[in-house]
N, C-alpha and C. Protein backbone atom coordinates (compact mmCIF):
# COMPACT_ATOMS: atom_id res chain seq x y z
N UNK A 1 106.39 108.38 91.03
CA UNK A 1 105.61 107.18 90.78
C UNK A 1 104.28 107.62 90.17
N UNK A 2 104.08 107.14 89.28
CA UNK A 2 102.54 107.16 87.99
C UNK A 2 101.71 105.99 88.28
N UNK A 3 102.06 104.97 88.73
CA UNK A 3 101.47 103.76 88.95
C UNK A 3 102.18 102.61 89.78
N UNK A 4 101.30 101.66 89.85
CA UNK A 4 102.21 100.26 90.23
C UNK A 4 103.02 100.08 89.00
N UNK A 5 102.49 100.17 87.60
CA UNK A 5 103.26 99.50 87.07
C UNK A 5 104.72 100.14 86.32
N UNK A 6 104.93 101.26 87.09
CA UNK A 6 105.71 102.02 86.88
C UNK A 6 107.39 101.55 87.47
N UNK A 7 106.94 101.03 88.58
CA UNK A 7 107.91 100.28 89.12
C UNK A 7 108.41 99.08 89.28
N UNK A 8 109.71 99.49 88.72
CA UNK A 8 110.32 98.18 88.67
C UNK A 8 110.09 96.90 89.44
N UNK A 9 110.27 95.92 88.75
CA UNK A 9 110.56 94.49 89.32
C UNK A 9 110.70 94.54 90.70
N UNK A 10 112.19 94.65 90.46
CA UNK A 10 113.02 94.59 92.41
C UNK A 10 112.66 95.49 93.28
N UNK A 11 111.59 96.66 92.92
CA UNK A 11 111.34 98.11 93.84
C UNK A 11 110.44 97.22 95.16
N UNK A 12 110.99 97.38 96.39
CA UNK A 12 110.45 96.69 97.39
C UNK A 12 108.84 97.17 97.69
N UNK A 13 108.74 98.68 97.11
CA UNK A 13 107.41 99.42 97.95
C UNK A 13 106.41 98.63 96.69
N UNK A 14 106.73 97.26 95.84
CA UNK A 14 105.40 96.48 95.36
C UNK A 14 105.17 95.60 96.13
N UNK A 15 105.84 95.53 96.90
CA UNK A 15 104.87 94.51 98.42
C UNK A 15 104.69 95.34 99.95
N UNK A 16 104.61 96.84 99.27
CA UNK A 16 103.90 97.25 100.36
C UNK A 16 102.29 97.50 100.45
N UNK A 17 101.11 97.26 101.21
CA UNK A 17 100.38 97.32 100.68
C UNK A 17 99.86 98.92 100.34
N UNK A 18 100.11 99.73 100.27
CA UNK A 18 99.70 101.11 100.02
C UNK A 18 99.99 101.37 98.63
N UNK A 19 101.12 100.53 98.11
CA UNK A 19 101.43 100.72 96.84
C UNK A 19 100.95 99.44 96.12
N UNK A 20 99.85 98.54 96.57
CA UNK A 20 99.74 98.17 95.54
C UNK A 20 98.92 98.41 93.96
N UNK A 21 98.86 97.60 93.37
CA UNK A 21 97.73 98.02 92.18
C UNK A 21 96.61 98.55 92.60
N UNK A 22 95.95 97.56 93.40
CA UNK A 22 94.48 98.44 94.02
C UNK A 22 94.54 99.18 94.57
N UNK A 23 95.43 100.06 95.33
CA UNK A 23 95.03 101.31 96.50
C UNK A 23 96.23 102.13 95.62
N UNK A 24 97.55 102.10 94.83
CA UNK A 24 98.16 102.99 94.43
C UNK A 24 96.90 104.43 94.03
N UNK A 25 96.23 103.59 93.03
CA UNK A 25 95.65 104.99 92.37
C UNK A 25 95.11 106.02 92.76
N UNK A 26 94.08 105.64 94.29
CA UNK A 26 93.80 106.21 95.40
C UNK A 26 94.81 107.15 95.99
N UNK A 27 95.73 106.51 96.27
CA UNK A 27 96.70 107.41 97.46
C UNK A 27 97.54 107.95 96.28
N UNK A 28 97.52 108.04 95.15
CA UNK A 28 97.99 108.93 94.05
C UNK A 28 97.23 110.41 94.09
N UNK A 29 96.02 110.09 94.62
CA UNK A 29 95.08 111.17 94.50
C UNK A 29 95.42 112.24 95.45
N UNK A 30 95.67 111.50 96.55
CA UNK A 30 95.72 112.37 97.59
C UNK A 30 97.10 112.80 97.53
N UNK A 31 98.31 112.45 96.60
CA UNK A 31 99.38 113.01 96.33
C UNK A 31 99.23 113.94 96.09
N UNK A 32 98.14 114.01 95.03
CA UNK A 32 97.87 115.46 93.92
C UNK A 32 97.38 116.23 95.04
N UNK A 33 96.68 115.98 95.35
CA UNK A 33 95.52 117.19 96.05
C UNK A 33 97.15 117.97 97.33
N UNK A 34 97.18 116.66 97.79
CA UNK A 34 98.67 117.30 98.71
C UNK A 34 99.66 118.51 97.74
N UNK A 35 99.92 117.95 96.51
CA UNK A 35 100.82 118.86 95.59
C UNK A 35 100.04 120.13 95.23
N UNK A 36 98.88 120.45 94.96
CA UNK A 36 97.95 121.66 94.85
C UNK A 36 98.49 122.56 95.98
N UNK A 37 98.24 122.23 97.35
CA UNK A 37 98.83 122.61 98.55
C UNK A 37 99.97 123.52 98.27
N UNK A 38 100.77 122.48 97.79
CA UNK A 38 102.37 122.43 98.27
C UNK A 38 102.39 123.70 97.45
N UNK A 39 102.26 123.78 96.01
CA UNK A 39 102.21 125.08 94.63
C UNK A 39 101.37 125.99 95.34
N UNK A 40 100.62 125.99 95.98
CA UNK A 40 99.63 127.52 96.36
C UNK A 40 100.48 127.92 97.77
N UNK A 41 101.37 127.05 98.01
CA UNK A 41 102.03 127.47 99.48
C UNK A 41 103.17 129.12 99.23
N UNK A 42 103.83 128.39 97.83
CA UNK A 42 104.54 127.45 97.65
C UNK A 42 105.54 127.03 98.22
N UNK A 43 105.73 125.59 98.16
CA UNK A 43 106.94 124.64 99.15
C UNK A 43 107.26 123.53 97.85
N UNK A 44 108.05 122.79 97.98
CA UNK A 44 107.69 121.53 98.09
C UNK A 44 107.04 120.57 98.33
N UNK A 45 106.77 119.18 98.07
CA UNK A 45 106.06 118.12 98.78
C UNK A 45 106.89 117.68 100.17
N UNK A 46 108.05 117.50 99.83
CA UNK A 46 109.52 117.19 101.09
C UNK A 46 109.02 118.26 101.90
N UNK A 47 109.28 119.63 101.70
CA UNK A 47 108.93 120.51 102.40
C UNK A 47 107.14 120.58 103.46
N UNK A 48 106.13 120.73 102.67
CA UNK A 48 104.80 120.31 103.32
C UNK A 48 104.76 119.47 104.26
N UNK A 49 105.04 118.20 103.77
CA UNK A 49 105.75 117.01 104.88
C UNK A 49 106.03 117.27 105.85
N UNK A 50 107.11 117.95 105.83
CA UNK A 50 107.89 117.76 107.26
C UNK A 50 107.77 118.91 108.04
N UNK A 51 106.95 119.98 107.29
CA UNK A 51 106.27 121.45 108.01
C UNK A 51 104.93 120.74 108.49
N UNK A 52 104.43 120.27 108.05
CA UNK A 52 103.18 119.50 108.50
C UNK A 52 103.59 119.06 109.85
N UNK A 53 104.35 117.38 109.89
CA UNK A 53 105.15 116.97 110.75
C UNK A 53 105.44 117.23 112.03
N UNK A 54 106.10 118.32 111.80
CA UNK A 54 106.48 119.59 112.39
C UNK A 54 105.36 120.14 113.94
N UNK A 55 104.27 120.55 113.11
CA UNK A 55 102.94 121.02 113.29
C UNK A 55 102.47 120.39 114.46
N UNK A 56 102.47 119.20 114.28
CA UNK A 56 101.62 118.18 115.22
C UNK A 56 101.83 118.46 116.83
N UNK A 57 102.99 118.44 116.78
CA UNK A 57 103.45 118.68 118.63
C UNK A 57 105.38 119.42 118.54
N UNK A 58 105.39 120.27 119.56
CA UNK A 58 106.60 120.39 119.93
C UNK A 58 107.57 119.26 120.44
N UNK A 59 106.77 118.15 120.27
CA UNK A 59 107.67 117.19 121.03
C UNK A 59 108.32 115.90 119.56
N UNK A 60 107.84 116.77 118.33
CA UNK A 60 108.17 115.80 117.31
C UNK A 60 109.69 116.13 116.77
N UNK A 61 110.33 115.88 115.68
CA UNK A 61 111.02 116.52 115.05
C UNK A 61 111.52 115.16 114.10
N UNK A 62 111.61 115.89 112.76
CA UNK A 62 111.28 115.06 111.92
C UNK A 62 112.93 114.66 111.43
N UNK A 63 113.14 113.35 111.09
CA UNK A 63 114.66 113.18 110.71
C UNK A 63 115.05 113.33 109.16
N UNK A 64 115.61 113.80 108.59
CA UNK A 64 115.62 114.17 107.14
C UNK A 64 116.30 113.23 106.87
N UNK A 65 115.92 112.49 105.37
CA UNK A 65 116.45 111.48 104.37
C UNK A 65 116.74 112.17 103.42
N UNK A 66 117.94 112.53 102.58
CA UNK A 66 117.73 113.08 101.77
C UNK A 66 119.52 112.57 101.30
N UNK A 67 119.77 112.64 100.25
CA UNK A 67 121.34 111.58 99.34
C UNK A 67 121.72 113.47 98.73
N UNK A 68 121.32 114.06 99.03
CA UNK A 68 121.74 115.70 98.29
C UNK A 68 121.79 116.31 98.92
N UNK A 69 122.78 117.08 99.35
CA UNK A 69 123.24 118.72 99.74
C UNK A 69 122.12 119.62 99.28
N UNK A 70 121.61 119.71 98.40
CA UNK A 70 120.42 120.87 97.89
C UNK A 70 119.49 120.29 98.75
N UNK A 71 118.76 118.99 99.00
CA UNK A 71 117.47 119.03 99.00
C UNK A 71 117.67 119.05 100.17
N UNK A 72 118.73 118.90 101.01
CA UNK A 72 118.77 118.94 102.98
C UNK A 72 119.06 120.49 103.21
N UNK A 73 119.53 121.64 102.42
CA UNK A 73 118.79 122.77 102.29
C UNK A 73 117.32 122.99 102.05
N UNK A 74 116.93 122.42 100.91
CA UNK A 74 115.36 122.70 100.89
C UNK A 74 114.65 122.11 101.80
N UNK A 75 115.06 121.73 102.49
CA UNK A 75 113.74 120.53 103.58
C UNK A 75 114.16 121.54 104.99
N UNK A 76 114.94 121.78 105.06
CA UNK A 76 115.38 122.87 106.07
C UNK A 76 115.04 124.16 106.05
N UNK A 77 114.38 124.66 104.45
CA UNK A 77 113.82 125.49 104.58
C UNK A 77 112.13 125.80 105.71
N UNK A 78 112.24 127.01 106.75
CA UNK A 78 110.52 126.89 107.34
C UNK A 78 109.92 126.75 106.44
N UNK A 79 108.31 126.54 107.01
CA UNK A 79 107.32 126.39 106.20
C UNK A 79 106.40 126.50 107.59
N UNK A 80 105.62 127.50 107.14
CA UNK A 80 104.46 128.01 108.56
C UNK A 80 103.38 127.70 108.05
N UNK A 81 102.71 127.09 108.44
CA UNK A 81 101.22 126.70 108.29
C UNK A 81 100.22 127.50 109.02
N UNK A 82 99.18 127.95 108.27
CA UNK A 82 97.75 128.58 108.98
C UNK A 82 97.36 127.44 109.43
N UNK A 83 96.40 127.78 110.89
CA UNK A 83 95.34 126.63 111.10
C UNK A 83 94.61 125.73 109.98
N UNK A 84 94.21 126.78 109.54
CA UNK A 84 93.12 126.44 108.31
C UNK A 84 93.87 125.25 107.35
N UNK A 85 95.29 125.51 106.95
CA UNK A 85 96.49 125.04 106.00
C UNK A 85 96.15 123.40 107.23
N UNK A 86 96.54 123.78 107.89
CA UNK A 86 97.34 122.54 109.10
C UNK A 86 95.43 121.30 108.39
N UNK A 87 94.89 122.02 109.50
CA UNK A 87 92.95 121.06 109.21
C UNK A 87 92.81 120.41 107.61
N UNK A 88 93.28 121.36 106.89
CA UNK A 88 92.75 120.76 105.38
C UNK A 88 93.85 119.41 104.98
N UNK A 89 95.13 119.52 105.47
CA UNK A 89 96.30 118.59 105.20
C UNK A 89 95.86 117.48 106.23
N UNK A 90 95.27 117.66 107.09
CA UNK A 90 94.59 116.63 108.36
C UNK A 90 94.04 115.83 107.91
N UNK A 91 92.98 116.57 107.19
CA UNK A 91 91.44 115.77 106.49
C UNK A 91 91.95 114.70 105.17
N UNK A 92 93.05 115.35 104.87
CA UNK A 92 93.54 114.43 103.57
C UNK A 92 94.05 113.42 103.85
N UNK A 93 95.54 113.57 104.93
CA UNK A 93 95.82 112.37 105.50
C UNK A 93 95.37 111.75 106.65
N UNK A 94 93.80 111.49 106.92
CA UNK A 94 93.10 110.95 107.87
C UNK A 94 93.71 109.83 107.80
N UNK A 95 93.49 108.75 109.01
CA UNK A 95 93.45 107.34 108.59
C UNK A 95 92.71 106.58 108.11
N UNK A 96 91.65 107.61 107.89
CA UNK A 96 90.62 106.44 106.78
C UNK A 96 90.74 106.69 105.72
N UNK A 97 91.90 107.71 105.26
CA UNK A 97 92.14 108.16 103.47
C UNK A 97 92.87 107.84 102.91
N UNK A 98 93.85 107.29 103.38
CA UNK A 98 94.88 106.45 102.55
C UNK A 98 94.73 105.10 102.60
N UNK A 99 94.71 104.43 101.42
CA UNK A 99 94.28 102.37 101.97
C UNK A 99 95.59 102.15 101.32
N UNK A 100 95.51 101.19 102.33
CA UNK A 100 96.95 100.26 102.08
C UNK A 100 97.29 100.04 103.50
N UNK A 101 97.86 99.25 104.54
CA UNK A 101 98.43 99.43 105.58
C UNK A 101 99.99 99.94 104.87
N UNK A 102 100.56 100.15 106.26
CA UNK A 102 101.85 100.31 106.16
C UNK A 102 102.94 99.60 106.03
């Protein structure tokens, strides 16, 4: 996704509010800055995610969505986070950094 107006008509996430016109471009940002991450890791974004996820507590465990045999390998690949890694991915997805509710 490049924008709201990238998506189609019938795409349901245009009546979510995180994706709309006004806050897409925002939480686009923090895509990027997340994807910088992901390339200096390197991982994936799927991957970061759910190593992040992961991170929070032993008591989580994250359920994989994925329609491909490859990418439920790649999301299954570890991904170890430094403290430092874990705090900076924190600060990005605060709850005061993404607008849009859910």
């Amino acid at each position: 996704i490049t924008s709201f107006h990238a998506l189609q008509s019938n795409d349901f996430r245009r009546f979510f509010p995180r994706f709309s016109e006004s806050n897409l471009p925002h939480n686009l940002q923090l895509v990027e800055r997340l994807r910088k991450i992901a390339q200096a890791k390197p991982c994936s974004l799927a991957q970061l995610a759910l190593g992040w996820l992961s991170s929070q507590s032993p008591h989580i465990m994250p359920i994989f969505g994925t329609t491909k045999p490859s990418h439920l390998t790649e999301d299954l690949s570890a991904v170890q986070f430094s403290e430092s890694e874990i705090h900076e991915i924190n600060a990005l997805v605060d709850k005061g950094s993404i607008h849009g509710d859910r």
